[in-house]
N, C-alpha and C. Protein backbone atom coordinates (compact mmCIF):
# COMPACT_ATOMS: atom_id res chain seq x y z
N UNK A 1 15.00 -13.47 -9.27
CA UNK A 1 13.80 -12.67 -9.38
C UNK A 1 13.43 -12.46 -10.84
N UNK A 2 14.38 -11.93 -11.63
CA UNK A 2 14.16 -12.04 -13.02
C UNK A 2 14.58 -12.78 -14.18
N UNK A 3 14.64 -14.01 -13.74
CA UNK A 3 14.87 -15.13 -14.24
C UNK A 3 14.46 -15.88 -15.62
N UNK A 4 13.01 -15.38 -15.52
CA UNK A 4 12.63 -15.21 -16.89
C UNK A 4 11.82 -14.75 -17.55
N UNK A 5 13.11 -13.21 -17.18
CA UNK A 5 12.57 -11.86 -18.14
C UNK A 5 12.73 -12.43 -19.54
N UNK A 6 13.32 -13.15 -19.89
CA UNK A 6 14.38 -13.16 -21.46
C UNK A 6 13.03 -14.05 -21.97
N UNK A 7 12.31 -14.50 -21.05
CA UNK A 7 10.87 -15.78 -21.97
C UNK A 7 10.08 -14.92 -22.78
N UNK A 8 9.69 -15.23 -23.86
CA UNK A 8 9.01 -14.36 -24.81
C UNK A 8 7.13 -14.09 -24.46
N UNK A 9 6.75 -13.15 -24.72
CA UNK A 9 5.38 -12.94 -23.91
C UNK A 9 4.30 -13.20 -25.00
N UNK A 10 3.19 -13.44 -24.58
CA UNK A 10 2.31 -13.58 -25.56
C UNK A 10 1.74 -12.94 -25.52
N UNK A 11 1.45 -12.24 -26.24
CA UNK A 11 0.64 -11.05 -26.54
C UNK A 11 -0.64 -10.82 -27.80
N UNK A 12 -1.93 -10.42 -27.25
CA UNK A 12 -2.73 -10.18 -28.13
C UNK A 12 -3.29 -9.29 -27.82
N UNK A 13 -3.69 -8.21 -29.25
CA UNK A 13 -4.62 -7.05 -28.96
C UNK A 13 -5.78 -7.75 -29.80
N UNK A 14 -6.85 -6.99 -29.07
CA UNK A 14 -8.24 -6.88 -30.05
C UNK A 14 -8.66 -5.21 -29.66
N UNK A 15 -8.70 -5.28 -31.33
CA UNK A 15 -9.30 -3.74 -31.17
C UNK A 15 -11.04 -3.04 -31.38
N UNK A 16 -11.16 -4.37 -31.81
CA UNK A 16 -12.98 -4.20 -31.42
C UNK A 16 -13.25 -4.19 -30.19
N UNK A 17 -12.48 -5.21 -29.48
CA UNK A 17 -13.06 -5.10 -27.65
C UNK A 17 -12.30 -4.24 -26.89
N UNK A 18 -11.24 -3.55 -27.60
CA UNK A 18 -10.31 -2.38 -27.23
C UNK A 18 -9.51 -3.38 -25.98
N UNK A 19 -8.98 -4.46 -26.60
CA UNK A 19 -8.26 -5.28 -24.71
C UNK A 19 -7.25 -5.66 -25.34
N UNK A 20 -6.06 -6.13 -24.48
CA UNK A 20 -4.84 -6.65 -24.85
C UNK A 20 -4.28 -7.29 -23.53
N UNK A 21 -4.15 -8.79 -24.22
CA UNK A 21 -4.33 -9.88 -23.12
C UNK A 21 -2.84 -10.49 -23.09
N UNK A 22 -2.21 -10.34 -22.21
CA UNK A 22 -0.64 -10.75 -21.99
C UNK A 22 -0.80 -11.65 -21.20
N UNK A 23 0.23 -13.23 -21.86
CA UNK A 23 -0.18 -13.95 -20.91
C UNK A 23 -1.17 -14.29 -19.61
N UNK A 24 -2.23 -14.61 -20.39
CA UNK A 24 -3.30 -15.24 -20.23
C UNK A 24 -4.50 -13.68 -18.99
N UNK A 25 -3.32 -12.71 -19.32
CA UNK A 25 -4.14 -11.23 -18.48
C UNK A 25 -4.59 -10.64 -19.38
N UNK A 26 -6.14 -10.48 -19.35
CA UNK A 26 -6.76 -9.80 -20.21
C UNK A 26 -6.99 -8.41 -19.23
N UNK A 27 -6.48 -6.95 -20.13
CA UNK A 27 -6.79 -5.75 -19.60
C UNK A 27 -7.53 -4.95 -20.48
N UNK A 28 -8.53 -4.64 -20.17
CA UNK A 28 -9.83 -3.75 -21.04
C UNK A 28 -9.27 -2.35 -20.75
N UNK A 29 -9.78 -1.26 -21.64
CA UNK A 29 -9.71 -0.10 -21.63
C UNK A 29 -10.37 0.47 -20.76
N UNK A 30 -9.65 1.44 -20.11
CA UNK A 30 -10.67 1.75 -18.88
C UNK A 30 -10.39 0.93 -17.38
N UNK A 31 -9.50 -0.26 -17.81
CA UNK A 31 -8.87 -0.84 -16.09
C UNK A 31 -8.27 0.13 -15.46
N UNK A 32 -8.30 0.24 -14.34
CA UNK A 32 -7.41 0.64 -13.21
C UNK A 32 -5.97 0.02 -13.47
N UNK A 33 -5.24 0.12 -13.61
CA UNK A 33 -3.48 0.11 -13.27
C UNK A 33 -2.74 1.04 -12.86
N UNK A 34 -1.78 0.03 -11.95
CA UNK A 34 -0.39 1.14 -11.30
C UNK A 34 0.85 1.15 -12.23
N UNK A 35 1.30 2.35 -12.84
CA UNK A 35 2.82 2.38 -13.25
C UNK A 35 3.65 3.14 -11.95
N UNK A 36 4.49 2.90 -12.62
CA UNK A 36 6.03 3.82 -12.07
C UNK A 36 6.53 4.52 -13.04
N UNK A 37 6.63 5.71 -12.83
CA UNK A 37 7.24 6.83 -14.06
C UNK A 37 7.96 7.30 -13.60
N UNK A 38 9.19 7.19 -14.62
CA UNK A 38 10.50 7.80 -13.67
C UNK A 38 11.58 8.40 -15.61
N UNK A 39 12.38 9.44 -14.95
CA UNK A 39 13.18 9.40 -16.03
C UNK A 39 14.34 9.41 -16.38
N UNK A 40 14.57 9.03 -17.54
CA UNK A 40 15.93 8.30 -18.05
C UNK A 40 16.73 9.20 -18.15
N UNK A 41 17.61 9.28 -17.75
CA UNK A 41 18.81 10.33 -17.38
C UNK A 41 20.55 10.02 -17.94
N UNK A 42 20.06 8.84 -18.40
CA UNK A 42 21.65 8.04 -19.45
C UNK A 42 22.31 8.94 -20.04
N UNK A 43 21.29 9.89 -21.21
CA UNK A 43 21.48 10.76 -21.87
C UNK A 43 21.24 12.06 -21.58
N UNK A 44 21.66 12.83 -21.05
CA UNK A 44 21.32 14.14 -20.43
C UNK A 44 20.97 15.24 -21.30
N UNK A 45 20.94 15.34 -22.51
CA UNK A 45 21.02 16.00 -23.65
C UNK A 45 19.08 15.62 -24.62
N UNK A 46 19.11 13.92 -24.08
CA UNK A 46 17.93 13.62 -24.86
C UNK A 46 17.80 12.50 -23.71
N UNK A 47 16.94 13.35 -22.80
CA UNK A 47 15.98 12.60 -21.26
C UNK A 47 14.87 12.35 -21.80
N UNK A 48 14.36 10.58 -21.01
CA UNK A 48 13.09 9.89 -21.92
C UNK A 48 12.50 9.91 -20.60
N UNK A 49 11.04 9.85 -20.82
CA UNK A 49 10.09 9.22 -19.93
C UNK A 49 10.09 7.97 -19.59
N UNK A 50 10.21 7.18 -18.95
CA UNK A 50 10.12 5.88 -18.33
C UNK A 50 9.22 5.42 -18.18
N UNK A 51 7.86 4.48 -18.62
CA UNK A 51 6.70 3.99 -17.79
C UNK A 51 6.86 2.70 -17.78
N UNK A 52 6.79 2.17 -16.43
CA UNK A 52 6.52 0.88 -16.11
C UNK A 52 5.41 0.40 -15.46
N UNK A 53 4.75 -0.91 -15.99
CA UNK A 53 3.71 -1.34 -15.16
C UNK A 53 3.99 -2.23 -13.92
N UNK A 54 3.30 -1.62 -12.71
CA UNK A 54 3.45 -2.21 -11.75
C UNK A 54 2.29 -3.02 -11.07
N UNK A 55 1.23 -2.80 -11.67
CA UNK A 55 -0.27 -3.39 -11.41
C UNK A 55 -1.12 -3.59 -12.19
N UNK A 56 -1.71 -4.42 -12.38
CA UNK A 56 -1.63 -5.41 -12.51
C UNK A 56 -0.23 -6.49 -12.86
N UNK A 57 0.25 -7.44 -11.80
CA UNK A 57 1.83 -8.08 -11.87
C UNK A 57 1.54 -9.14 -12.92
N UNK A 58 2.15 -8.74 -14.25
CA UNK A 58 2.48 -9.41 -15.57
C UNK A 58 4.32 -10.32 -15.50
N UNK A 59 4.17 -11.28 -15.09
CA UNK A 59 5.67 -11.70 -14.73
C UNK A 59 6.33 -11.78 -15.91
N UNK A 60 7.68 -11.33 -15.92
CA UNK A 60 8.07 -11.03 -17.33
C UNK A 60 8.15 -9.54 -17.88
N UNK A 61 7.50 -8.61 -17.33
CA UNK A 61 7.19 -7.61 -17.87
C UNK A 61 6.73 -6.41 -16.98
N UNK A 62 5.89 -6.72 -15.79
CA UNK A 62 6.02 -5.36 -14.95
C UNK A 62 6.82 -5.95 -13.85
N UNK A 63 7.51 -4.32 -12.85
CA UNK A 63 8.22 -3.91 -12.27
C UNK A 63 7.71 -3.68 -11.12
N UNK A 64 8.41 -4.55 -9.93
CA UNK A 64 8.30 -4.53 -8.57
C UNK A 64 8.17 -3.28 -8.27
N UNK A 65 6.83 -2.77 -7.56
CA UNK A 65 6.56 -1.40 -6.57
C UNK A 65 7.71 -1.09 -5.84
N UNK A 66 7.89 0.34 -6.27
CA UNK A 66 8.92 1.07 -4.88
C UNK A 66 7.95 1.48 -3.71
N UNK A 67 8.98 1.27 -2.80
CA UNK A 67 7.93 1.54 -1.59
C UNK A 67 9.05 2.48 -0.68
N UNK A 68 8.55 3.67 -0.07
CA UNK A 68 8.81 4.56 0.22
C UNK A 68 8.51 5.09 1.46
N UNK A 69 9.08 4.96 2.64
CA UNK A 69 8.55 5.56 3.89
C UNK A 69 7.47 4.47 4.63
N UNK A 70 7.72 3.05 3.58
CA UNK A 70 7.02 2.14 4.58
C UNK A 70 5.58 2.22 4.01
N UNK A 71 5.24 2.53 3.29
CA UNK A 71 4.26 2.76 2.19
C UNK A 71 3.65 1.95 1.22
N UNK A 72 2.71 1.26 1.56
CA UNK A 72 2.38 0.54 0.32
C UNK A 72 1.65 0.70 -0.65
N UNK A 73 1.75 0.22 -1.62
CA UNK A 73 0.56 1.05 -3.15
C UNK A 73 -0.41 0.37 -2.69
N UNK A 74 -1.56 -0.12 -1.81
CA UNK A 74 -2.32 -0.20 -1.46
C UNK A 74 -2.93 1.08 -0.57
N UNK A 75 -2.10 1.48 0.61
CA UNK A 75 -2.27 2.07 1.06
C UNK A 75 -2.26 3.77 0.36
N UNK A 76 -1.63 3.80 -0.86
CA UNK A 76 -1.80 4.84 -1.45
C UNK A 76 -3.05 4.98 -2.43
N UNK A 77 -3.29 3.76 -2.80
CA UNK A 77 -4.27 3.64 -3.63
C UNK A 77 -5.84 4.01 -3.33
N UNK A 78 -5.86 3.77 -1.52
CA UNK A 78 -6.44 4.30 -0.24
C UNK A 78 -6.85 5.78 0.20
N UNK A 79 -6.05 6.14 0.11
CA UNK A 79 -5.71 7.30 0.36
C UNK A 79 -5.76 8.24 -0.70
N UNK A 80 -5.83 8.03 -2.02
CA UNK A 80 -6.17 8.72 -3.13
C UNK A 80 -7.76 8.79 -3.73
N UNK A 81 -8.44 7.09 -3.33
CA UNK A 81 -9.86 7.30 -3.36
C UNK A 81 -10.47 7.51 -2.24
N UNK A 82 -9.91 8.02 -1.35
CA UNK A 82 -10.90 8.46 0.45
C UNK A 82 -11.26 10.16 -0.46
N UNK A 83 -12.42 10.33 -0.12
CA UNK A 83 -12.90 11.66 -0.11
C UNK A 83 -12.43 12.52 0.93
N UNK A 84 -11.78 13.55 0.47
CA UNK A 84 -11.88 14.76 1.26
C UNK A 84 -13.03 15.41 1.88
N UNK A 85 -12.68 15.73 3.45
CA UNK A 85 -13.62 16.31 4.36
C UNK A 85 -13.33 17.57 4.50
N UNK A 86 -14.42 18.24 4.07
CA UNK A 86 -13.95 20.11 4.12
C UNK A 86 -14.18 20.51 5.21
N UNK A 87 -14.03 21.46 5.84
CA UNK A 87 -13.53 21.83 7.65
C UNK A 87 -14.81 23.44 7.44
N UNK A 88 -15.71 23.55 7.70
CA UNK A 88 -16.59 24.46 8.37
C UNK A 88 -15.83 25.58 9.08
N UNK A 89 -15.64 26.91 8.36
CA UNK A 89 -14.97 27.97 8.74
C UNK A 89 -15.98 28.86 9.45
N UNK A 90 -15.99 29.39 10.81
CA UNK A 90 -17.11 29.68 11.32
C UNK A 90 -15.92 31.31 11.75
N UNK A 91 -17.04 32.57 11.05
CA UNK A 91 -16.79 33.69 10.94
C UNK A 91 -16.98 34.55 12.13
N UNK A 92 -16.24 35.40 12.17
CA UNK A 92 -15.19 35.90 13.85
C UNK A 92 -16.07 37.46 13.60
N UNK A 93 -18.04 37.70 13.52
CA UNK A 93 -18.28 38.71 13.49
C UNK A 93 -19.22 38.75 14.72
């Protein structure tokens, strides 16, 4: 699976067009992406933040989605842009 993490990535920023294009993925400011944030607990004294990209899949460099309860980051991704329906409270006078 990670076979070749160790291959070196290519990487370019431009900061006039504010994008930074990793192997041959160009991501503009302002894309949509999924991380995973989790934290580093090695050191218990000096705990780091963790961010990994999980979306857009950069091989080499982001980290397979956890999936949880059968759950997919689609389906969450779903479920976070569905609008809420407010419920009509009808008064007991």
């Amino acid at each position: 699976m990670f076979t070749d993490c160790f291959r070196p990535l290519t990487v370019e920023c431009v900061s006039e067009e504010a994008t930074q294009t990793i192997n041959n993925l160009t991501i503009h400011m302002f894309d949509p992406v999924t991380v995973q944030i989790s934290v580093d607990t090695y050191n218990i004294q000096r705990q780091r933040i963790q961010i990994h990209l999980v979306k857009p899949f950069i091989e080499g460099f982001s980290v397979p989605a956890i999936v949880k309860n059968k759950t997919t980051i689609d389906e969450v991704d779903n479920t976070i842009t569905t609008p809420v329906k407010r419920l009509k409270v009808k008064s007991s006078k």
